[in-house]
PDB file of N, CA and C in Angstrom:
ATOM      1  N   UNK A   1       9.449  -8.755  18.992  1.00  0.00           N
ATOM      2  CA  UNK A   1      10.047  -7.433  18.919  1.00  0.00           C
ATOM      3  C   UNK A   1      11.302  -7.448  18.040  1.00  0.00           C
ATOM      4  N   UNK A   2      12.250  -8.368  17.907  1.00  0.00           N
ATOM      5  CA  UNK A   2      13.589  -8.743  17.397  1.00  0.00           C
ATOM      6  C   UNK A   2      12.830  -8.452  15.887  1.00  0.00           C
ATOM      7  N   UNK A   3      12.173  -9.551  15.266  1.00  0.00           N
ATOM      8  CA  UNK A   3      11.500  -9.492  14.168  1.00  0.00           C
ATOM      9  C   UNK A   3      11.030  -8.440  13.523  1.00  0.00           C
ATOM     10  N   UNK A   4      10.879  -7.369  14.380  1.00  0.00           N
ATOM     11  CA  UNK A   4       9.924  -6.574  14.005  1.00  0.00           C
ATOM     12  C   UNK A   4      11.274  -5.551  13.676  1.00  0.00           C
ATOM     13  N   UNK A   5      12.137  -5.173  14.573  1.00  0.00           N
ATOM     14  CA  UNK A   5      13.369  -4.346  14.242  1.00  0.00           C
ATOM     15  C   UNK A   5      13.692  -4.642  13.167  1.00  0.00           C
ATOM     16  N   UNK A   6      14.343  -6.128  13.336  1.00  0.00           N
ATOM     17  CA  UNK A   6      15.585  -6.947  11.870  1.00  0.00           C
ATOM     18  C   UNK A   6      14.842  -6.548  10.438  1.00  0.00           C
ATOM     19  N   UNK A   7      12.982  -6.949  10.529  1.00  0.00           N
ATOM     20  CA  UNK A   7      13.077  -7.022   9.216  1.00  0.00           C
ATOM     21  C   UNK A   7      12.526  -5.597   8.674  1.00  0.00           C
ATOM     22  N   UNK A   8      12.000  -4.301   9.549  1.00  0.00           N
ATOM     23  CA  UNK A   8      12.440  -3.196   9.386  1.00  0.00           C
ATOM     24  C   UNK A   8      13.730  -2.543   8.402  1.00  0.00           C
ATOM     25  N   UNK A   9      14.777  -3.204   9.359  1.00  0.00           N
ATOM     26  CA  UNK A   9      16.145  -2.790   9.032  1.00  0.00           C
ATOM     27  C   UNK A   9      16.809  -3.830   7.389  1.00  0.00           C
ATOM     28  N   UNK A  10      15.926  -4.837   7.480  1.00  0.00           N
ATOM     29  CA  UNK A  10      16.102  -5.495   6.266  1.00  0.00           C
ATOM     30  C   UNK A  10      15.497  -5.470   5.287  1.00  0.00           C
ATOM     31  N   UNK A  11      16.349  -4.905   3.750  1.00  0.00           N
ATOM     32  CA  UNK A  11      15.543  -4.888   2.322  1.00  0.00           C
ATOM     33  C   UNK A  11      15.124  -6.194   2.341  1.00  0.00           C
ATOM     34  N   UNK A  12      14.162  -6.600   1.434  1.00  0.00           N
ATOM     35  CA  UNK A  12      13.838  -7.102   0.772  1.00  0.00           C
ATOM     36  C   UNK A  12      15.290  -7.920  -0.090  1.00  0.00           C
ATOM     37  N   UNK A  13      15.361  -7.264  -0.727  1.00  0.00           N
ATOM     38  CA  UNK A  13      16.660  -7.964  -1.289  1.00  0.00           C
ATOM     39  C   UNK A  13      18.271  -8.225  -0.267  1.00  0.00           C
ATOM     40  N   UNK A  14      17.847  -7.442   1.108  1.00  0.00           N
ATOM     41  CA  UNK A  14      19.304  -8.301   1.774  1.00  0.00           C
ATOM     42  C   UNK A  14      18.715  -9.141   2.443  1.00  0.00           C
ATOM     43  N   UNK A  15      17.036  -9.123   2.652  1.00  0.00           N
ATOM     44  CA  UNK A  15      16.530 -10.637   3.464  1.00  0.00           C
ATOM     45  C   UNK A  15      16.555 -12.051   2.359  1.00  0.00           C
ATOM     46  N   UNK A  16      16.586 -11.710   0.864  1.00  0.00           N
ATOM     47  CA  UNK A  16      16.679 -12.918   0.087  1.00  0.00           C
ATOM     48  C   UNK A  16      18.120 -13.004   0.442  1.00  0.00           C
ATOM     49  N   UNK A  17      19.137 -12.331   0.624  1.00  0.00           N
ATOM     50  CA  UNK A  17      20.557 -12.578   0.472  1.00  0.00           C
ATOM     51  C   UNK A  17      21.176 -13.207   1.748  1.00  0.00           C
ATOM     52  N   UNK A  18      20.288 -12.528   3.082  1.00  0.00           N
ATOM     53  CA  UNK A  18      20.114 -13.654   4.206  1.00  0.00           C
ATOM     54  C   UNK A  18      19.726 -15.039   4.048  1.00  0.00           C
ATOM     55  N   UNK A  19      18.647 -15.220   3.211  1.00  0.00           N
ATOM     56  CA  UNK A  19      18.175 -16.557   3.219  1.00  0.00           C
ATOM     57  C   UNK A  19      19.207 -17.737   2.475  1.00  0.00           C
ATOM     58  N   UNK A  20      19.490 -17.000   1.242  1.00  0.00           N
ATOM     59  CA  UNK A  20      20.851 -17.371   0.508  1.00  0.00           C
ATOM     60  C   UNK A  20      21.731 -18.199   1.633  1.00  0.00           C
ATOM     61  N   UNK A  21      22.246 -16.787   2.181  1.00  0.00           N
ATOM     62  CA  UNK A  21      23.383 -17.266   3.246  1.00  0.00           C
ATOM     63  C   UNK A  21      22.997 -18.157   3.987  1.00  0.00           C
ATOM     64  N   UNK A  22      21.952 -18.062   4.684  1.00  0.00           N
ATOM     65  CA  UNK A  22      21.669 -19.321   5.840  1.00  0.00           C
ATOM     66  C   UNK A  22      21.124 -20.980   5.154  1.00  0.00           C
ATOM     67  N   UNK A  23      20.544 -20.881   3.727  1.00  0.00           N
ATOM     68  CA  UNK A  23      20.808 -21.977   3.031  1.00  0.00           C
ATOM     69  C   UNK A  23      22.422 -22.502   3.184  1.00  0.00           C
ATOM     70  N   UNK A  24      23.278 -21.428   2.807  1.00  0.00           N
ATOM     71  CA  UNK A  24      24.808 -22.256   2.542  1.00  0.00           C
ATOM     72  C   UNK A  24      25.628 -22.303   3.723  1.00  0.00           C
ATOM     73  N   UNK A  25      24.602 -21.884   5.282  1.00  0.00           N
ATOM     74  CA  UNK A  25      25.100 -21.747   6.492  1.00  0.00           C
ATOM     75  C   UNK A  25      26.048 -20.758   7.139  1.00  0.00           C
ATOM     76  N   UNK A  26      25.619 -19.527   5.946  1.00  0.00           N
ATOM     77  CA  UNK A  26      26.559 -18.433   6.327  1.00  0.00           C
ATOM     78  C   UNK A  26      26.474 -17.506   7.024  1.00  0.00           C
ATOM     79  N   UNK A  27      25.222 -17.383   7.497  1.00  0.00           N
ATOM     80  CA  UNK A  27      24.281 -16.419   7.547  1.00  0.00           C
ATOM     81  C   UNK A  27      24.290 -16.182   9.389  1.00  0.00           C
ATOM     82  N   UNK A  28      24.550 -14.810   9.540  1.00  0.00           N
ATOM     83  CA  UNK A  28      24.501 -15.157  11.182  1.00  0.00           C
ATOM     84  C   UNK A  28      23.032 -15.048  12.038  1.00  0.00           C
ATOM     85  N   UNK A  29      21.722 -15.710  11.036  1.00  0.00           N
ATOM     86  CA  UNK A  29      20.877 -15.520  11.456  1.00  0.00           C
ATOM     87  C   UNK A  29      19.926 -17.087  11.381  1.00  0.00           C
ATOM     88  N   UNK A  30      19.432 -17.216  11.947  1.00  0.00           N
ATOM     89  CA  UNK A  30      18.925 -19.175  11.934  1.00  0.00           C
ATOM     90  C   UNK A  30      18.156 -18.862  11.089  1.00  0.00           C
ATOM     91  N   UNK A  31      17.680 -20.175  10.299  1.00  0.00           N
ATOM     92  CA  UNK A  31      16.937 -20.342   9.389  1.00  0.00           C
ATOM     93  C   UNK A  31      15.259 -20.026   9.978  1.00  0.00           C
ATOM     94  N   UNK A  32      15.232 -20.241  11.149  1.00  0.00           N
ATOM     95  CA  UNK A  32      14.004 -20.107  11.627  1.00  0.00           C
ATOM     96  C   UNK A  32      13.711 -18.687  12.223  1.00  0.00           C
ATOM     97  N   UNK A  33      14.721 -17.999  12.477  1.00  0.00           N
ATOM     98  CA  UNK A  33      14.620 -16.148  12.521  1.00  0.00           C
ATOM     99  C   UNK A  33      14.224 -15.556  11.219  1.00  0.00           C
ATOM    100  N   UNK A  34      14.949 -16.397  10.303  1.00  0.00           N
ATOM    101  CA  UNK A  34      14.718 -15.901   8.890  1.00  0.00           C
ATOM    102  C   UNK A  34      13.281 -16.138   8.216  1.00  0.00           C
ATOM    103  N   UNK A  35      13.001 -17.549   8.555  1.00  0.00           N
ATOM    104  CA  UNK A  35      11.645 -16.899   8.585  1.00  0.00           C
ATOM    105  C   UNK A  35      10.484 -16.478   8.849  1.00  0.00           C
ATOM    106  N   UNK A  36      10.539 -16.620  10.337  1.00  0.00           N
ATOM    107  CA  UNK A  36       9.978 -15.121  10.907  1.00  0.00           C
ATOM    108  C   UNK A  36       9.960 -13.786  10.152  1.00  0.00           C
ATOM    109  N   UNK A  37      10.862 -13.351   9.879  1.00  0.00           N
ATOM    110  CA  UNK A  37      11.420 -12.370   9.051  1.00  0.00           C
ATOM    111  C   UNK A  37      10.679 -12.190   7.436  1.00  0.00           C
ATOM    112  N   UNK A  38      10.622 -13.357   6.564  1.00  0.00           N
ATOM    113  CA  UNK A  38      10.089 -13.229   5.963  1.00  0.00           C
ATOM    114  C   UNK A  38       8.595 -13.203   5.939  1.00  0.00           C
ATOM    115  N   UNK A  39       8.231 -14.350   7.119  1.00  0.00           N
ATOM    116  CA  UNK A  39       6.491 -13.943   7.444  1.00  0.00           C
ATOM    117  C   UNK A  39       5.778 -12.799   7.935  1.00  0.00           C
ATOM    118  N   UNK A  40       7.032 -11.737   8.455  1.00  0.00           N
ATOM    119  CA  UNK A  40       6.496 -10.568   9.011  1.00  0.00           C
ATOM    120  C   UNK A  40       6.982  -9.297   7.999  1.00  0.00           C
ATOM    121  N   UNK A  41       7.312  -9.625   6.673  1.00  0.00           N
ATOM    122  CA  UNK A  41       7.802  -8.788   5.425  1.00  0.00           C
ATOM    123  C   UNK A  41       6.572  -9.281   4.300  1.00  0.00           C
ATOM    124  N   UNK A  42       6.304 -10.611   4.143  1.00  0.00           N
ATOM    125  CA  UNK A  42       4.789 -10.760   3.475  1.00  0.00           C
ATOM    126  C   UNK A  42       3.869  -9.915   4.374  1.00  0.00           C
ATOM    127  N   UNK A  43       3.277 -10.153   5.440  1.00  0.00           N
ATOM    128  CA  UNK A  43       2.410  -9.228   5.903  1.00  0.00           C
ATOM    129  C   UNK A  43       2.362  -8.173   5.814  1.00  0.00           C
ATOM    130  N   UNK A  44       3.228  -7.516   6.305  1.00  0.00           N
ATOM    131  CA  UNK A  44       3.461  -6.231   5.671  1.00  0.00           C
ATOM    132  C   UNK A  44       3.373  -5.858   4.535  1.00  0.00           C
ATOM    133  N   UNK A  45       3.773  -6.194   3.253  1.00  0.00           N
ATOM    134  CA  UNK A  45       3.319  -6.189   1.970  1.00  0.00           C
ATOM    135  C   UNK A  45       1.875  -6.447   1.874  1.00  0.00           C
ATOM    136  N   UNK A  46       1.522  -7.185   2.293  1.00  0.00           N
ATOM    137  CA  UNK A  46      -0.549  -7.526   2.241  1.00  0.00           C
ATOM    138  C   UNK A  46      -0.665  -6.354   2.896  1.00  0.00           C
ATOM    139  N   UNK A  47      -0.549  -6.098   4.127  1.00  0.00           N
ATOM    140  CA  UNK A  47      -0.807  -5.265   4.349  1.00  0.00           C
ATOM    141  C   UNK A  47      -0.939  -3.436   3.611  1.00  0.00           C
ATOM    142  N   UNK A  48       0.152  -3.013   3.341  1.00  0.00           N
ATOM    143  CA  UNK A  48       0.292  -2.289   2.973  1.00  0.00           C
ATOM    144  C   UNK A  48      -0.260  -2.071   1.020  1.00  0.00           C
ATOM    145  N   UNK A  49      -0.612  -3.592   0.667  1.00  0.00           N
ATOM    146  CA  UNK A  49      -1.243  -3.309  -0.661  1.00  0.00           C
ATOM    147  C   UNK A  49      -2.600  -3.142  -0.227  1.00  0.00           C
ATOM    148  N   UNK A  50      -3.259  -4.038   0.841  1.00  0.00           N
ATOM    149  CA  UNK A  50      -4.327  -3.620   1.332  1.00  0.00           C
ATOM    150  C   UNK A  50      -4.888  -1.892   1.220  1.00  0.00           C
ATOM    151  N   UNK A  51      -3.967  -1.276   2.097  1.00  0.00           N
ATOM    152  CA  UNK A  51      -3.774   0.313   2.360  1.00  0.00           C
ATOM    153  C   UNK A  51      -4.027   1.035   0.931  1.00  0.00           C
ATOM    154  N   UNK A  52      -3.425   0.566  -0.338  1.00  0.00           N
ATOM    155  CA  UNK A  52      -2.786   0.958  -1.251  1.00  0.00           C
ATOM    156  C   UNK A  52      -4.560   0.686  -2.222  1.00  0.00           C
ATOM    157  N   UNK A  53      -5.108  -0.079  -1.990  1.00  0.00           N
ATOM    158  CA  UNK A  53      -6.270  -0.717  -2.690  1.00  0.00           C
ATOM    159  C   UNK A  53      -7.307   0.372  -1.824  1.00  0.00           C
ATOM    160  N   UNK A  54      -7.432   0.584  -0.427  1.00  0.00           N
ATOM    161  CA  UNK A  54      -8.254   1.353   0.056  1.00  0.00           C
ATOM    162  C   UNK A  54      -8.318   3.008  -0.709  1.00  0.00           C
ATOM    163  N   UNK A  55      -6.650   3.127  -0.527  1.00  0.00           N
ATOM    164  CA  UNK A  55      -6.812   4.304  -1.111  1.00  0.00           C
ATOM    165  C   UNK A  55      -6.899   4.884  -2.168  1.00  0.00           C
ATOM    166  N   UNK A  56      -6.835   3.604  -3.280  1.00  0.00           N
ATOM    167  CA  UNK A  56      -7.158   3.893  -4.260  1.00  0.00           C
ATOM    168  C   UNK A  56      -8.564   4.203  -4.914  1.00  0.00           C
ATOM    169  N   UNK A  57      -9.612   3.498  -3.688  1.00  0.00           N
ATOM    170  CA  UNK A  57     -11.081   3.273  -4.219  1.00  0.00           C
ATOM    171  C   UNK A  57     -11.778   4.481  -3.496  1.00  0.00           C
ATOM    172  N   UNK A  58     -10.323   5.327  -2.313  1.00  0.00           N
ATOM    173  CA  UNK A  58     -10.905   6.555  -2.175  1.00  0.00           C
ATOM    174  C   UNK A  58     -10.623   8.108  -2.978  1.00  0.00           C
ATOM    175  N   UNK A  59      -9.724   7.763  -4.123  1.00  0.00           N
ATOM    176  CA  UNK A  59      -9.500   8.084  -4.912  1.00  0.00           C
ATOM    177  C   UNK A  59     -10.452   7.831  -6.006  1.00  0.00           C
ATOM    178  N   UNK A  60     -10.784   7.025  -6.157  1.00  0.00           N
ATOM    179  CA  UNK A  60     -11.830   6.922  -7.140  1.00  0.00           C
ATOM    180  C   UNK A  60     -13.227   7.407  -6.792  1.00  0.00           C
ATOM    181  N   UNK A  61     -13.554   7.858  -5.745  1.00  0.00           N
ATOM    182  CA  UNK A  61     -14.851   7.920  -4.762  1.00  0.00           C
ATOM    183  C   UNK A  61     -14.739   9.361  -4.951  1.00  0.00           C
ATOM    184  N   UNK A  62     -13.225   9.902  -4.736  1.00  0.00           N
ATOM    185  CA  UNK A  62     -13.249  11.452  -4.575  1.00  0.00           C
ATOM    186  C   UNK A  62     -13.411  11.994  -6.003  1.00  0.00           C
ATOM    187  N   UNK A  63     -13.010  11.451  -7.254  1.00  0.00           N
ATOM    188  CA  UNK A  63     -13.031  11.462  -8.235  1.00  0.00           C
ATOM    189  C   UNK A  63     -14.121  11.625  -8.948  1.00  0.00           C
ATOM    190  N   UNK A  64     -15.519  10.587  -8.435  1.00  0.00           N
ATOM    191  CA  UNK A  64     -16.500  11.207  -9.308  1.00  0.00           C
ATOM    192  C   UNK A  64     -17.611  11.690  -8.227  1.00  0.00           C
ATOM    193  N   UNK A  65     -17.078  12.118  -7.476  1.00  0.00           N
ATOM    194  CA  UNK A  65     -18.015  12.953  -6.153  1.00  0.00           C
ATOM    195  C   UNK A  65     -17.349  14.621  -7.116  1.00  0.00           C
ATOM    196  N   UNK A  66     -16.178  14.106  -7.822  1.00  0.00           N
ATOM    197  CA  UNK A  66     -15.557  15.878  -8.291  1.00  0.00           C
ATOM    198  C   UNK A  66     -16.463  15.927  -9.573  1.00  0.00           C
ATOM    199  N   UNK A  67     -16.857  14.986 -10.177  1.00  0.00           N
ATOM    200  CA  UNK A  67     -17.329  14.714 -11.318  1.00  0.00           C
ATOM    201  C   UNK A  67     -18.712  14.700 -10.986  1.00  0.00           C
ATOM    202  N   UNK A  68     -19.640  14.640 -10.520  1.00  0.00           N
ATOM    203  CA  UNK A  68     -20.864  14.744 -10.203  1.00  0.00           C
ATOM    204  C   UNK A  68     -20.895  16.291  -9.398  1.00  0.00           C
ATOM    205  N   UNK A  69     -20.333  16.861  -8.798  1.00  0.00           N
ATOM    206  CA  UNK A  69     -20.580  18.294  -8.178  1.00  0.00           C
ATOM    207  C   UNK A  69     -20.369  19.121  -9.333  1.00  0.00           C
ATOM    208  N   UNK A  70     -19.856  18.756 -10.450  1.00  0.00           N
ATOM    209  CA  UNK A  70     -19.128  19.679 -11.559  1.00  0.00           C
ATOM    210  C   UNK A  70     -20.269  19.408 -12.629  1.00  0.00           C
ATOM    211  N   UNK A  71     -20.687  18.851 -13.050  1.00  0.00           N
ATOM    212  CA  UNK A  71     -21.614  17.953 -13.861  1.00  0.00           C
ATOM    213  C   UNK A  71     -23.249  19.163 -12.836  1.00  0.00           C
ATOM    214  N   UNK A  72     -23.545  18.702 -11.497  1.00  0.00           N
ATOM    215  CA  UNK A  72     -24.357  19.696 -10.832  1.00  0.00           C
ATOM    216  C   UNK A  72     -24.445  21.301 -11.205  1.00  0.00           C
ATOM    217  N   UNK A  73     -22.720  21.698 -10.913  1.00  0.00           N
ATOM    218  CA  UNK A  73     -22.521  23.141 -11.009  1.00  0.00           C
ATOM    219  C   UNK A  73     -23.328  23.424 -12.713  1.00  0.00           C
ATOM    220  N   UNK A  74     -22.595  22.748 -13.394  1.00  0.00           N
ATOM    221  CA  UNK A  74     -22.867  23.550 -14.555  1.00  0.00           C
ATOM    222  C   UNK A  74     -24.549  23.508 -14.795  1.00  0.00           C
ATOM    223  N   UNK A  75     -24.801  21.788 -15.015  1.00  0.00           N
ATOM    224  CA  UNK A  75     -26.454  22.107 -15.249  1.00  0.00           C
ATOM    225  C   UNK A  75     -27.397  23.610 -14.046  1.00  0.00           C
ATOM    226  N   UNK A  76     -26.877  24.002 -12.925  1.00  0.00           N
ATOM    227  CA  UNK A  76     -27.537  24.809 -12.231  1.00  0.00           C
ATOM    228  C   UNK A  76     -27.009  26.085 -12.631  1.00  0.00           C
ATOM    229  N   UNK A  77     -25.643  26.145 -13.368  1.00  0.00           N
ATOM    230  CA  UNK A  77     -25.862  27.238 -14.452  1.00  0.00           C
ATOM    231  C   UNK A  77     -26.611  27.502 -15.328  1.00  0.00           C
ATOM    232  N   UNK A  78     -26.951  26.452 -16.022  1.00  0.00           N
ATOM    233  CA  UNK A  78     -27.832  26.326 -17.176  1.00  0.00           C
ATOM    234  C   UNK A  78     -28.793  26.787 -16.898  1.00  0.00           C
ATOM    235  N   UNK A  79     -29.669  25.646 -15.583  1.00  0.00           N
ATOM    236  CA  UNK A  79     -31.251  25.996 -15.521  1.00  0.00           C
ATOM    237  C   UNK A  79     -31.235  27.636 -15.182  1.00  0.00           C
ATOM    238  N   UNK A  80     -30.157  28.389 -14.526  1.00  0.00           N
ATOM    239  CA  UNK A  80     -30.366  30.250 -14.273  1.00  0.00           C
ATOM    240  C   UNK A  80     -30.249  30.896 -15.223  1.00  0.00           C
ATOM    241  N   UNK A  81     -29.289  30.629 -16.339  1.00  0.00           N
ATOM    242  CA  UNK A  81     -29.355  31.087 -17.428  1.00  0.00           C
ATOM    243  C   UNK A  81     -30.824  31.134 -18.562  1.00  0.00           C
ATOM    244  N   UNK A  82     -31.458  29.952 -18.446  1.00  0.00           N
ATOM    245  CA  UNK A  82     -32.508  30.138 -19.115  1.00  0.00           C
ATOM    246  C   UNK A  82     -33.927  30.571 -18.339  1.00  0.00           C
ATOM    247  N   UNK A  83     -33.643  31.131 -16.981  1.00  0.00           N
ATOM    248  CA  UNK A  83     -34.829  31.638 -16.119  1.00  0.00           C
ATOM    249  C   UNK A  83     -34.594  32.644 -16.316  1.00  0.00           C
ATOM    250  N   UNK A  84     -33.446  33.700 -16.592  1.00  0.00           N
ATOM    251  CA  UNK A  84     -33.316  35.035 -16.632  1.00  0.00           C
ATOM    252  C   UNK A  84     -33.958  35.654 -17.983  1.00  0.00           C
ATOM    253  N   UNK A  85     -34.031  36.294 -17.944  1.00  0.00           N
ATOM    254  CA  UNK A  85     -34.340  36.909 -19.326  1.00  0.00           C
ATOM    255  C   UNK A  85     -33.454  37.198 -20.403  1.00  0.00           C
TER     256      UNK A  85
END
């Protein structure tokens, strides 16, 4: 739960500046909180590119589902246009 708050509340760039610090022992966080911290900030990143890859391929899905109904519409213009007189 600690982990899950801290690295919430921690950029990216103040968790490298944590790690910094607790390399030069400055840091009021143990080296082994820290990385916790960083193993639960990679996941999250996988994670969330994961998310980012899904929604992109449902973006692409919605994309030529728009492109195939449009491509439909018109040819079923066509074929009425040349049934009419």
């Amino acid at each position: 739960m600690f982990f899950e708050i801290a690295s919430a509340t921690l950029s990216p760039d103040k968790l490298r500046a944590e790690v910094v610090k607790s390399i030069q022992r400055e840091s009021a966080f143990s080296q082994t909180m820290l990385a916790g911290l960083v193993e639960e900030s990679e996941a999250r990143v996988q994670s969330l590119n994961e998310h980012c890859d899904e929604a992109q391929r449902e973006v692409e899905s919605s994309e030529n589902l728009i492109k195939d109904l449009s491509m439909m519409r018109s040819f079923h213009g066509r074929a009425c246009m040349t049934v009419l007189p």
